[in-house]
Structure formats: C-alpha cells, structure tokens
C-alpha atoms as a PDB file:
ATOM      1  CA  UNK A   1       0.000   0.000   0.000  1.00  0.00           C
ATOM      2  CA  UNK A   2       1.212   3.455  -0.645  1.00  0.00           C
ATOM      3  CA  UNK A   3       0.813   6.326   1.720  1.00  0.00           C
ATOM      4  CA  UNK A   4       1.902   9.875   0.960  1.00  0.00           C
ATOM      5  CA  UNK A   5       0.903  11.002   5.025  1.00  0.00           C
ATOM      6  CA  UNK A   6       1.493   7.888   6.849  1.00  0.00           C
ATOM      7  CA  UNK A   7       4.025   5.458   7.115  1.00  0.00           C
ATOM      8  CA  UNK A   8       3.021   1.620   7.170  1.00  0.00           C
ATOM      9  CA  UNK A   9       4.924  -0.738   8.450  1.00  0.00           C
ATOM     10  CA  UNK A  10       3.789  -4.450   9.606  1.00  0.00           C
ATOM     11  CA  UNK A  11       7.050  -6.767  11.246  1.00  0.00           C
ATOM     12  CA  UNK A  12       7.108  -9.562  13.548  1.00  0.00           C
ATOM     13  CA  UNK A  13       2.934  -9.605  14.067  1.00  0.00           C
ATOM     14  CA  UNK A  14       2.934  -5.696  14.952  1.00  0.00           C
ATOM     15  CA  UNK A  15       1.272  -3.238  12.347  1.00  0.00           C
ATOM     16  CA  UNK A  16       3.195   0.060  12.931  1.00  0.00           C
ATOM     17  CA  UNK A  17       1.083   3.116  11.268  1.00  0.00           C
ATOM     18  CA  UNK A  18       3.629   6.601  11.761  1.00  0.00           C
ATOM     19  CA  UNK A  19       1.428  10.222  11.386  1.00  0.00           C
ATOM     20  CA  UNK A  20       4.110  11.808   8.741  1.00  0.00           C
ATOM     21  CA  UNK A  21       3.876  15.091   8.674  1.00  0.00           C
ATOM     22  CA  UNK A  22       6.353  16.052  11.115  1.00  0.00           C
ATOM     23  CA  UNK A  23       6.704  19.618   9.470  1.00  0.00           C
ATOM     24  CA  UNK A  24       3.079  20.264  10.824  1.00  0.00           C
ATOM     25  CA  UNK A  25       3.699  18.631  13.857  1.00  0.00           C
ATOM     26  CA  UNK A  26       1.799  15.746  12.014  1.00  0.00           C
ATOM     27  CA  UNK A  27      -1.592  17.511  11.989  1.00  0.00           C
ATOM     28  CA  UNK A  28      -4.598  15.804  10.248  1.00  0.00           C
ATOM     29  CA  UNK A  29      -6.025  16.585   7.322  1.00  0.00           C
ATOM     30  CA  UNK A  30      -8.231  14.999   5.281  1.00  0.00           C
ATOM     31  CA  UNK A  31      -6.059  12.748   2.908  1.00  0.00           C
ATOM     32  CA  UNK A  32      -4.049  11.593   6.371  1.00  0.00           C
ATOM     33  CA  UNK A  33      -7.298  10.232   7.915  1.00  0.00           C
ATOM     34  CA  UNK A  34      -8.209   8.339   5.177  1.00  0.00           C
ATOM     35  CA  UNK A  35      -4.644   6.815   5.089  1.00  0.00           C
ATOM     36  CA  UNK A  36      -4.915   5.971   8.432  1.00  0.00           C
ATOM     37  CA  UNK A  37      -8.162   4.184   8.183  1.00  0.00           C
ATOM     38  CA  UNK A  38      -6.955   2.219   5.160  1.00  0.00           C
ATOM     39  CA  UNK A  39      -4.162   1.383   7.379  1.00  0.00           C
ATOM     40  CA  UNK A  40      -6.225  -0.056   9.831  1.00  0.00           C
ATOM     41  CA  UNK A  41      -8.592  -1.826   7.770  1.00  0.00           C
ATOM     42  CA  UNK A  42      -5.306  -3.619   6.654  1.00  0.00           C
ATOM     43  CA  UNK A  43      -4.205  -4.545   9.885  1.00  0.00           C
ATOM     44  CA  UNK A  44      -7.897  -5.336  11.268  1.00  0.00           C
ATOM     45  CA  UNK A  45      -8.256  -7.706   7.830  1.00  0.00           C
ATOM     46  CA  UNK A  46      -4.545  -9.245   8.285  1.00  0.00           C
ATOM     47  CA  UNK A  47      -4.614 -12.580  10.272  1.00  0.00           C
ATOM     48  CA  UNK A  48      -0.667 -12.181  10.945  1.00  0.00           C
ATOM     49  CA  UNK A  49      -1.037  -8.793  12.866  1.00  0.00           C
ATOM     50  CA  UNK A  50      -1.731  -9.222  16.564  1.00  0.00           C
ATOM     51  CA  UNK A  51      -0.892  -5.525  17.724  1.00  0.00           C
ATOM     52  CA  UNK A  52      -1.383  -2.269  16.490  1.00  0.00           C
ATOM     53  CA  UNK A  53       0.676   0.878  17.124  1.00  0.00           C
ATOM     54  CA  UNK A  54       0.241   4.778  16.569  1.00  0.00           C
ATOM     55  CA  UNK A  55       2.902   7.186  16.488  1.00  0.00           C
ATOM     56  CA  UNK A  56       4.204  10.092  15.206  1.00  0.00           C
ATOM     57  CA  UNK A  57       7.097  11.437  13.206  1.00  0.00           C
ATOM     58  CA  UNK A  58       9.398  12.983  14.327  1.00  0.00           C
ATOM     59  CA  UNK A  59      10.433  14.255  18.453  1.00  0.00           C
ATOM     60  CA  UNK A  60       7.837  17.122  18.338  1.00  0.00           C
ATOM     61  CA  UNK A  61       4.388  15.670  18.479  1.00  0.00           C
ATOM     62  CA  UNK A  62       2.301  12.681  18.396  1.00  0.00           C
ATOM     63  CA  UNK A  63       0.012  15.241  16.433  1.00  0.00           C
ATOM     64  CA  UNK A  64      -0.887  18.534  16.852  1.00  0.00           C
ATOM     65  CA  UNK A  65      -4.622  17.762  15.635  1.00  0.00           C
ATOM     66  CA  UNK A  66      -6.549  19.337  13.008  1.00  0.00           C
ATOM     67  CA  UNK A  67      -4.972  21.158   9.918  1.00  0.00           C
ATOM     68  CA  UNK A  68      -6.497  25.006  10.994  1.00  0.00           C
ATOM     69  CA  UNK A  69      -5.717  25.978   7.535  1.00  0.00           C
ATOM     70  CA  UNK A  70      -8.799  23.722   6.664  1.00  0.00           C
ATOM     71  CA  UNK A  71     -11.058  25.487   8.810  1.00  0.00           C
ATOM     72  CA  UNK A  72     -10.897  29.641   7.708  1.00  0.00           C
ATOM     73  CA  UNK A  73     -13.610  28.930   4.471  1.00  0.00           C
ATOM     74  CA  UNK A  74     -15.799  25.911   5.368  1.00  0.00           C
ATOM     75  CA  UNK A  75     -19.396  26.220   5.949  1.00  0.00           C
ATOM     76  CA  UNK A  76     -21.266  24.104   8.104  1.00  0.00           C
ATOM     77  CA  UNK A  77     -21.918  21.071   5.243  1.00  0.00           C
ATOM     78  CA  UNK A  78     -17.776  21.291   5.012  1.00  0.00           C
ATOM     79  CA  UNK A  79     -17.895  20.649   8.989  1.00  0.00           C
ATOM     80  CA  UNK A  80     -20.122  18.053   9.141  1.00  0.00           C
ATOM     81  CA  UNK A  81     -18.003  16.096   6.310  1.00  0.00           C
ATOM     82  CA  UNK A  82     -14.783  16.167   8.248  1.00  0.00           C
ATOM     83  CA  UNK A  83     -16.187  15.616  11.290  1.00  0.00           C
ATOM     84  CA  UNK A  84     -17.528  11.983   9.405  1.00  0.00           C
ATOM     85  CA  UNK A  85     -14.464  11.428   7.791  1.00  0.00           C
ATOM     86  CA  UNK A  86     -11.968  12.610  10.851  1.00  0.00           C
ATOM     87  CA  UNK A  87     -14.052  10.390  13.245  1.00  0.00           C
ATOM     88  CA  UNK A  88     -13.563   6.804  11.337  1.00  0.00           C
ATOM     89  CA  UNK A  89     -10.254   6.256  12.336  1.00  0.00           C
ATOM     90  CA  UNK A  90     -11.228   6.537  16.427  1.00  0.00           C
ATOM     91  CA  UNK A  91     -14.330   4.931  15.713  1.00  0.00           C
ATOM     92  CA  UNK A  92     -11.986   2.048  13.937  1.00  0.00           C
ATOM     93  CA  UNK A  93      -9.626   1.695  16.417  1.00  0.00           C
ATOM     94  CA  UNK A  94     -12.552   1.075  18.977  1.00  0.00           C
ATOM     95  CA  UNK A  95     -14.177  -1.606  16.809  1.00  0.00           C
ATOM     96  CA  UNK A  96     -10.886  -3.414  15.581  1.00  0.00           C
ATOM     97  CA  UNK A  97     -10.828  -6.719  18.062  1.00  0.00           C
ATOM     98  CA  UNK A  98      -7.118  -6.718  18.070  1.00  0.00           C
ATOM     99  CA  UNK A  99      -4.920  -3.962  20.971  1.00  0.00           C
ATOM    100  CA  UNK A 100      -4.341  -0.786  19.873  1.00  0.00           C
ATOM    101  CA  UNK A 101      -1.067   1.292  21.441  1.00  0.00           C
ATOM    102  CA  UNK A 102      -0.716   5.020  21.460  1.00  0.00           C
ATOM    103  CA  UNK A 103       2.563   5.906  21.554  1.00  0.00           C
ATOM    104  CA  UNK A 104       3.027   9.366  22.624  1.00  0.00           C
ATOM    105  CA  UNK A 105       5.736  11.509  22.099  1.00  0.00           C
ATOM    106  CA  UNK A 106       5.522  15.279  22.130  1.00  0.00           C
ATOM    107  CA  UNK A 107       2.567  16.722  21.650  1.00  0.00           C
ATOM    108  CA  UNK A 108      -0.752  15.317  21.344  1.00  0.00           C
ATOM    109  CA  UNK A 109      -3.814  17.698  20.614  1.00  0.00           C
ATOM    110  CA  UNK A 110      -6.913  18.234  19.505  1.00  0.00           C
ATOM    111  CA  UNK A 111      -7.438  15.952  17.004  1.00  0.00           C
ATOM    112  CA  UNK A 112      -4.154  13.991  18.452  1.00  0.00           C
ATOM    113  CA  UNK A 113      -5.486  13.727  21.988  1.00  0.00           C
ATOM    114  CA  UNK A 114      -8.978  12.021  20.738  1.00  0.00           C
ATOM    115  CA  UNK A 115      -6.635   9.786  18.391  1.00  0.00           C
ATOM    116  CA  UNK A 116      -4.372   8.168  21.672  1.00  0.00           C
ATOM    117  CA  UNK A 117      -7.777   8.036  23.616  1.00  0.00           C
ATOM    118  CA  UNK A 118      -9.207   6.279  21.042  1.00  0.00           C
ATOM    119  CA  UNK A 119      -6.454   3.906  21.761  1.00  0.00           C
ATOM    120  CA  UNK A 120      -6.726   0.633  24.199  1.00  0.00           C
ATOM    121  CA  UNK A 121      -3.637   2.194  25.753  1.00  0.00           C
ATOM    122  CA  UNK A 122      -1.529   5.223  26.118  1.00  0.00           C
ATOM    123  CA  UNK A 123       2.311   5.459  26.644  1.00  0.00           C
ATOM    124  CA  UNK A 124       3.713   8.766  26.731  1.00  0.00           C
ATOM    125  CA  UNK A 125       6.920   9.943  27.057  1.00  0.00           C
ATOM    126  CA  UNK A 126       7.857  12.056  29.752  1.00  0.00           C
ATOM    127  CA  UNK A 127       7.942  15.664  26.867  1.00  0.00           C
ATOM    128  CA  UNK A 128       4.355  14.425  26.069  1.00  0.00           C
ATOM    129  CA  UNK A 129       1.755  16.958  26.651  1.00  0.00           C
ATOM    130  CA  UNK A 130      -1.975  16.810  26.121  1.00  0.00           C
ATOM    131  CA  UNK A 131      -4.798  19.173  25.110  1.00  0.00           C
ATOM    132  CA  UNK A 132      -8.298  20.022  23.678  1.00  0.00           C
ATOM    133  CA  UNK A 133      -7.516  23.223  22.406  1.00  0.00           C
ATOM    134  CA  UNK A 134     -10.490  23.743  20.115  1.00  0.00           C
ATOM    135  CA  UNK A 135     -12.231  26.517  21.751  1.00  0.00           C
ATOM    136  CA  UNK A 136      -9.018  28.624  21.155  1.00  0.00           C
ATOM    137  CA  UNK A 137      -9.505  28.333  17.106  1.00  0.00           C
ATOM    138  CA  UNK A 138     -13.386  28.731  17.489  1.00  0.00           C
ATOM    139  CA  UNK A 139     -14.075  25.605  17.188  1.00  0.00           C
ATOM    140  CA  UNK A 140     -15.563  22.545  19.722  1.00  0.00           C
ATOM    141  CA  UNK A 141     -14.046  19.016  20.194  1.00  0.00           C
ATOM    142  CA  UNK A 142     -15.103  17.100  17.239  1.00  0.00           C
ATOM    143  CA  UNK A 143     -13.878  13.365  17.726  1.00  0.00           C
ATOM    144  CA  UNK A 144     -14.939  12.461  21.081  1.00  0.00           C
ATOM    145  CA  UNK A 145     -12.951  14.987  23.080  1.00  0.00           C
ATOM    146  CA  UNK A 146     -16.269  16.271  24.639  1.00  0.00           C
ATOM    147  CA  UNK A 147     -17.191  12.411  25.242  1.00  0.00           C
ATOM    148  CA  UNK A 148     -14.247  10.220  25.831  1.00  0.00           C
ATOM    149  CA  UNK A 149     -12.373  12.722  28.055  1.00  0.00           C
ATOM    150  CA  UNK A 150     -14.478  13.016  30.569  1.00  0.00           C
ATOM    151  CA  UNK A 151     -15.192   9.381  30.748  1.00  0.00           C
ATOM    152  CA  UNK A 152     -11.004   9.147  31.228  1.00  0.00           C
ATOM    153  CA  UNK A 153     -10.374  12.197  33.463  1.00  0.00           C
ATOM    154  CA  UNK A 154     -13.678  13.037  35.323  1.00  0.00           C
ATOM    155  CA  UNK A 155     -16.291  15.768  34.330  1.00  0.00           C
ATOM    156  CA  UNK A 156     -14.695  18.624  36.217  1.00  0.00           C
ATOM    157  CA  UNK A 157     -11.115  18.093  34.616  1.00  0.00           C
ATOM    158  CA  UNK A 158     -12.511  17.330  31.084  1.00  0.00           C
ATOM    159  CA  UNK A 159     -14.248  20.638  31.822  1.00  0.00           C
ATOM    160  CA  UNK A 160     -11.791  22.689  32.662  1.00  0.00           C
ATOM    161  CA  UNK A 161      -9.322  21.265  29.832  1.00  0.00           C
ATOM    162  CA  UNK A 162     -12.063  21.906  26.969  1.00  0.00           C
ATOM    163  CA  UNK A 163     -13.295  25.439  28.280  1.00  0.00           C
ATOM    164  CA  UNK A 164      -9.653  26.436  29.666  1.00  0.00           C
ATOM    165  CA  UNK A 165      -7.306  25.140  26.840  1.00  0.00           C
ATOM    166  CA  UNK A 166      -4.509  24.412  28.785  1.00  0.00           C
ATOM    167  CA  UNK A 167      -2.336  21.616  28.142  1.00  0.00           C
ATOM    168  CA  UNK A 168      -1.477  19.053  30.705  1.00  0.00           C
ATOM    169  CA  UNK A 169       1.810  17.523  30.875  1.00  0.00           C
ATOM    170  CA  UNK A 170       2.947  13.715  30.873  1.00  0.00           C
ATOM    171  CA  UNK A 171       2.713  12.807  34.371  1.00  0.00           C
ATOM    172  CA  UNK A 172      -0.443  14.880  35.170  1.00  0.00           C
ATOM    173  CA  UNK A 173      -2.032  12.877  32.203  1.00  0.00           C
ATOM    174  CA  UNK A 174      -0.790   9.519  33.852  1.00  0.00           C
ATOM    175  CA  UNK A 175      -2.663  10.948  37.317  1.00  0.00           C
ATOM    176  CA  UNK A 176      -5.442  11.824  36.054  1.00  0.00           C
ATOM    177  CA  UNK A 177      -5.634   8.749  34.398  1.00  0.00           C
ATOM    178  CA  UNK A 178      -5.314   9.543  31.240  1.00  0.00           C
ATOM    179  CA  UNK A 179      -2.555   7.480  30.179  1.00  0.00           C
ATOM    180  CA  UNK A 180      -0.864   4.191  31.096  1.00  0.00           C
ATOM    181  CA  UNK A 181       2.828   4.731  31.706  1.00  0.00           C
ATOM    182  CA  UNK A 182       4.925   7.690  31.069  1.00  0.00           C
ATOM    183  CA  UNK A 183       8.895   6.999  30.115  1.00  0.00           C
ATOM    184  CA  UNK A 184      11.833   8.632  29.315  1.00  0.00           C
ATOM    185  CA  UNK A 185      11.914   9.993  25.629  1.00  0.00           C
ATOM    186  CA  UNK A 186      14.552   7.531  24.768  1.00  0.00           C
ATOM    187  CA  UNK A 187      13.188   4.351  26.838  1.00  0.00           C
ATOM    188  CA  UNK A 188       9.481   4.776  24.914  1.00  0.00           C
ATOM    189  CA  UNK A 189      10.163   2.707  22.080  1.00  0.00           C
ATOM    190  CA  UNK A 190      11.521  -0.068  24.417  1.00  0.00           C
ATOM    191  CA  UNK A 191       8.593   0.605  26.513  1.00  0.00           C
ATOM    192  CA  UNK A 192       6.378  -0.127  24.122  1.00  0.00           C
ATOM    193  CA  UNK A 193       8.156  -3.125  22.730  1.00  0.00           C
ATOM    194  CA  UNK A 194       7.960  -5.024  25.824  1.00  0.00           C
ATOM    195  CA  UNK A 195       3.969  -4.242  26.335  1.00  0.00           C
ATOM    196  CA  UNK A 196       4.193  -5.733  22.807  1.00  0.00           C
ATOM    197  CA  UNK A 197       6.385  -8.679  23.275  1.00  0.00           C
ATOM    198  CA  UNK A 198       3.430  -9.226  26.683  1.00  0.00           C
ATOM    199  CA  UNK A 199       0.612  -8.508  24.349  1.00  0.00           C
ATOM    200  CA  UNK A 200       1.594 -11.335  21.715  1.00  0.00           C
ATOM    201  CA  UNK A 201       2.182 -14.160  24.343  1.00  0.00           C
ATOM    202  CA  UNK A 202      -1.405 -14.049  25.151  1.00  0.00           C
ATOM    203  CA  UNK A 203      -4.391 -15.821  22.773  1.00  0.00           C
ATOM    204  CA  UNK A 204      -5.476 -13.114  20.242  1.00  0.00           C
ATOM    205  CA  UNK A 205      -8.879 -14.661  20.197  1.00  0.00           C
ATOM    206  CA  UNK A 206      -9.013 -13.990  23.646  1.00  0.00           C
ATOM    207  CA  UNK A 207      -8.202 -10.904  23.715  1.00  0.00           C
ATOM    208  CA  UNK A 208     -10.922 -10.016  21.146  1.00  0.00           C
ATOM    209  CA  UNK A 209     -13.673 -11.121  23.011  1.00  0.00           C
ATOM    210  CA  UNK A 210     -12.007  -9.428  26.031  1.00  0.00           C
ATOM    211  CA  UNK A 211     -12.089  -6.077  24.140  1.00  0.00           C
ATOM    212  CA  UNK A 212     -15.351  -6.563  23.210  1.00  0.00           C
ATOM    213  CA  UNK A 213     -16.259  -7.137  26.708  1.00  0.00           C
ATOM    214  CA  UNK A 214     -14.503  -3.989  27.686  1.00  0.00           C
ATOM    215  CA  UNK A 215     -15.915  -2.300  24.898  1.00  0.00           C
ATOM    216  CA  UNK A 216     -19.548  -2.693  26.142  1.00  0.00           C
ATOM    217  CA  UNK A 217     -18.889  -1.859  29.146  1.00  0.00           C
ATOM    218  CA  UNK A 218     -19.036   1.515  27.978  1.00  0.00           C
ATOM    219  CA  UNK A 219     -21.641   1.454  25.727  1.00  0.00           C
ATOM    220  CA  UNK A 220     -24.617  -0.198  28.223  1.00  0.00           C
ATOM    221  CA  UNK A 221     -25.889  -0.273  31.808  1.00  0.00           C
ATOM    222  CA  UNK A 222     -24.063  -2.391  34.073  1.00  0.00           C
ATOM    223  CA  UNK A 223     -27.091  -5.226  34.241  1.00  0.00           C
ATOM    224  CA  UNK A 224     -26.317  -5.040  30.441  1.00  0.00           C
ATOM    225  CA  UNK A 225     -22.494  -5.133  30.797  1.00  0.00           C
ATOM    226  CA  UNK A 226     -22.572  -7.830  33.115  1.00  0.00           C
ATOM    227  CA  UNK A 227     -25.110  -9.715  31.126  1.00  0.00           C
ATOM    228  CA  UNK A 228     -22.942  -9.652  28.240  1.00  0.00           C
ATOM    229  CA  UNK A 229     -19.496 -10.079  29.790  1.00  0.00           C
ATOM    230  CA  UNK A 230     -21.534 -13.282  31.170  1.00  0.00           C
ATOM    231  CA  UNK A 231     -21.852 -14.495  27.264  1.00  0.00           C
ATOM    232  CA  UNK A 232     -18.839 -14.059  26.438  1.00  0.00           C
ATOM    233  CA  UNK A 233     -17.399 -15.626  29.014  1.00  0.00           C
ATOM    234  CA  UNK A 234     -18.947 -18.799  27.738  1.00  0.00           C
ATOM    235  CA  UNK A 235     -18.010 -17.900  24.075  1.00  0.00           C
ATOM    236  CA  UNK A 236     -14.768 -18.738  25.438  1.00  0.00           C
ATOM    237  CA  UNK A 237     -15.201 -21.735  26.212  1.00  0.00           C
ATOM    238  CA  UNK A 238     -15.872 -22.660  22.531  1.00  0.00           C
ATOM    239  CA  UNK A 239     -12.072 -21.563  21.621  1.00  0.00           C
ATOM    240  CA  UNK A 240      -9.253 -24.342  21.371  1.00  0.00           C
ATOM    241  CA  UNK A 241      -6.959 -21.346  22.883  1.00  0.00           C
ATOM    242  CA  UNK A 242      -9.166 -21.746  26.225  1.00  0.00           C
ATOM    243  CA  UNK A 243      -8.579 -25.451  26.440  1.00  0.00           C
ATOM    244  CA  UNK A 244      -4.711 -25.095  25.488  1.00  0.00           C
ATOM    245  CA  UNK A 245      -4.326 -21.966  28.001  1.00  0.00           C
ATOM    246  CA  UNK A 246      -5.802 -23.797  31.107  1.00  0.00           C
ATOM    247  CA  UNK A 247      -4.009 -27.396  29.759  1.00  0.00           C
ATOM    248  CA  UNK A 248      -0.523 -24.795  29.903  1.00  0.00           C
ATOM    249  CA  UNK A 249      -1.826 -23.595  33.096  1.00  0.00           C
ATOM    250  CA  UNK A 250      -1.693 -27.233  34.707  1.00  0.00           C
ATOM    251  CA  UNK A 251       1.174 -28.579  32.874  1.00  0.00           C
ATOM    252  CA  UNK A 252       3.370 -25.364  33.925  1.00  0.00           C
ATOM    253  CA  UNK A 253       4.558 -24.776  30.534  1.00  0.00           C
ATOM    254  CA  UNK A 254       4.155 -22.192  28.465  1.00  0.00           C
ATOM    255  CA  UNK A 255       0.440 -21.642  26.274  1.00  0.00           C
ATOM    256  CA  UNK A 256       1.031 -22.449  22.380  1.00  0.00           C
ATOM    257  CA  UNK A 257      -1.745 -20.064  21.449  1.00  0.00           C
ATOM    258  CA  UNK A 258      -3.157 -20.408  17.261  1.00  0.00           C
ATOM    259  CA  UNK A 259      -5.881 -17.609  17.649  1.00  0.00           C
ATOM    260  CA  UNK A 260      -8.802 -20.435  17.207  1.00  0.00           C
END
C-alpha cells in the first residue's frame, strides 16, 4: 500500500502506522485520515497482525490535531463532512478486536489527543503533553474529546481542559488517568516493545472477546455489561486457545496459542 501522510509498516505480528507530517507537527487533514483508516482496515483484515501501534514522526508531536488551515472557508456542510471522515479512524480503532497502542511523544492535541484516547492504551513519554484546544480556534471538540475525556479524566477536569485550553503535561495525564505509563523519551520505544512482546504471548482470540467485553462496558448499563461479559465468558469456552491456556496452566509450561 502506498501512503503519501502515513508510514506503514507491519514486522514480527505488529502493524506500525507513523502520522508523517512532522513539518506540521503531524496535523490531520483529510487525505491523512483516510490513510490511516486504510491502514487499519489492513491490519484489522490481516490474520498475521496481533498488535497495532500509533505514532508520530518525528520528536515534536504525536500530532498537533486538526490542519487550521482547513477550517478559515468551510461552511457548516464542510464541517459536518470532516467531522464523518476525521471520526472513522477513532471509531476504527474502537471496533478493531485486536490492541491498539498510542505511543506518545511530544505533543498530542486536539485531534491527536482524541486519536491516543481512542487507543486501548496510552504510553507517553515524559515531553508528552496533552490538550483540547479547540475553543481557542473557534471551534468545539469534534472526535470524542467532549465524550471520551471526561469518561477518562472526570467531568470537572474534562471541563476545565475543553473550556480552559490548557495543556497538561505527561505525568499529570498519567494521574489523572489519562494514560498508562509515562517513560523517558529515549526508553518509549523499548517501553512499548515489551507491552508488545506481553501482548503477543497471550491468545489473540481472547483478547478479542475481552475487548469486546470492555468495549460494552461503555456502551450499556451495568445489568447489560454484566449480562454480556456473562456471554462471552462462555463464548470462550468454545475456543481451542481456552482449552490449550488452562491445559498450559496445569502442565506449567508455556500456552502455544493459534488464535482459534
């Protein structure tokens, strides 16, 4: 596949996809969110890719968020569009039933704070610094900022970073919750390569139907959530992973997991 904004790479059961515009702090446009949605259709699609990773080029940001230049001459039709284009990547990432990293480093918002929440999980290093700065530009959150943050951070703080605009650094993100580990700049990549090296020694069939599970967790009322973590829980049973995990389990050996 060949990308112009992104860069693809898939090795050793990881799908790497790299925001490439490091020259606008890898902001989004339209052309780079349909890249990255092609990306991930690729490594949702390929039965070889067990993790998926996010990043951005360069030191200087994760991404910036939206390309402002876009905004200056669009009416509200214009709006709409990108906000249903812009979305399908976090809404993808969400629905893929494989793990999703973000991994963080510089600056990540707008547009690049929804994209690592989108994420199943968040490590930043230790320059990271988050934001919804919409408000500043005229603008509102307009890929879950207003809905995902405060689910992450709490009303009040979501508040106060939407209607404020100020950034928060690394390790108030990781306090807040916000994130899962913060690192040195130069340990992140070896972070995240051992979370991945975890990741893969599990069952990724398992770990679909746990998503899932986590997934609706969010979407229902707890009798619902618990009703359906229930169901899946027995779906498990059905897997040959299930029987060769607990058989590993017993044996003390390590699980030979096939994804079936």
């Amino acid at each position: 596949m060949d990308f112009e904004n992104i860069i693809y790479e898939k090795k050793d059961n990881v799908a790497w996809i790299t925001l490439n515009r490091p020259k606008a702090l890898n902001a989004q446009n339209l052309a780079l969110c349909k890249e990255v949605t092609d990306a991930l259709e690729n490594a949702r699609d390929d039965d070889q890719i067990y993790v998926i990773v996010i990043t951005g080029a360069g030191d200087r940001a994760f991404s910036a968020g939206a390309d402002i230049s876009m905004f200056a001459s669009w009416s509200s039709v214009d709006a709409l569009m990108w906000s249903k284009i812009s979305r399908r990547p976090y809404e993808f990432i969400r629905e893929i039933p494989k793990p999703v990293i973000a991994m963080v480093n510089g600056l990540a918002l707008g547009g690049g704070c929804e994209l690592a929440m989108a994420c199943d999980i968040i490590v930043a290093s230790d320059n990271a610094r988050f934001g919804q700065p919409e408000v500043n530009v005229g603008v509102i959150p307009g890929a879950g900022g207003t809905q995902i943050l405060p689910r992450l951070v709490g009303e009040k703080k979501a508040r106060e970073m939407i209607f404020v605009c100020d950034q928060v650094s690394a390790e108030e993100a990781l306090r807040l919750g916000l994130v899962n580990k913060v690192v040195p700049a130069d340990k992140l990549k070896e972070t995240v390569d051992e979370m991945i090296a975890k990741i893969k020694s599990k069952s990724p069939v398992i770990l679909k139907l746990a998503k899932l599970a986590v997934n609706r967790s969010l979407e229902t009322t707890l009798a619902v959530g618990m009703q359906c973590e229930a169901e899946l829980f027995g779906a498990v049973f059905s897997t040959q992973d299930q029987k060769e995990g607990s058989k590993a389990f017993l044996e003390k050996r390590t699980a030979k997991y096939t994804g079936k």
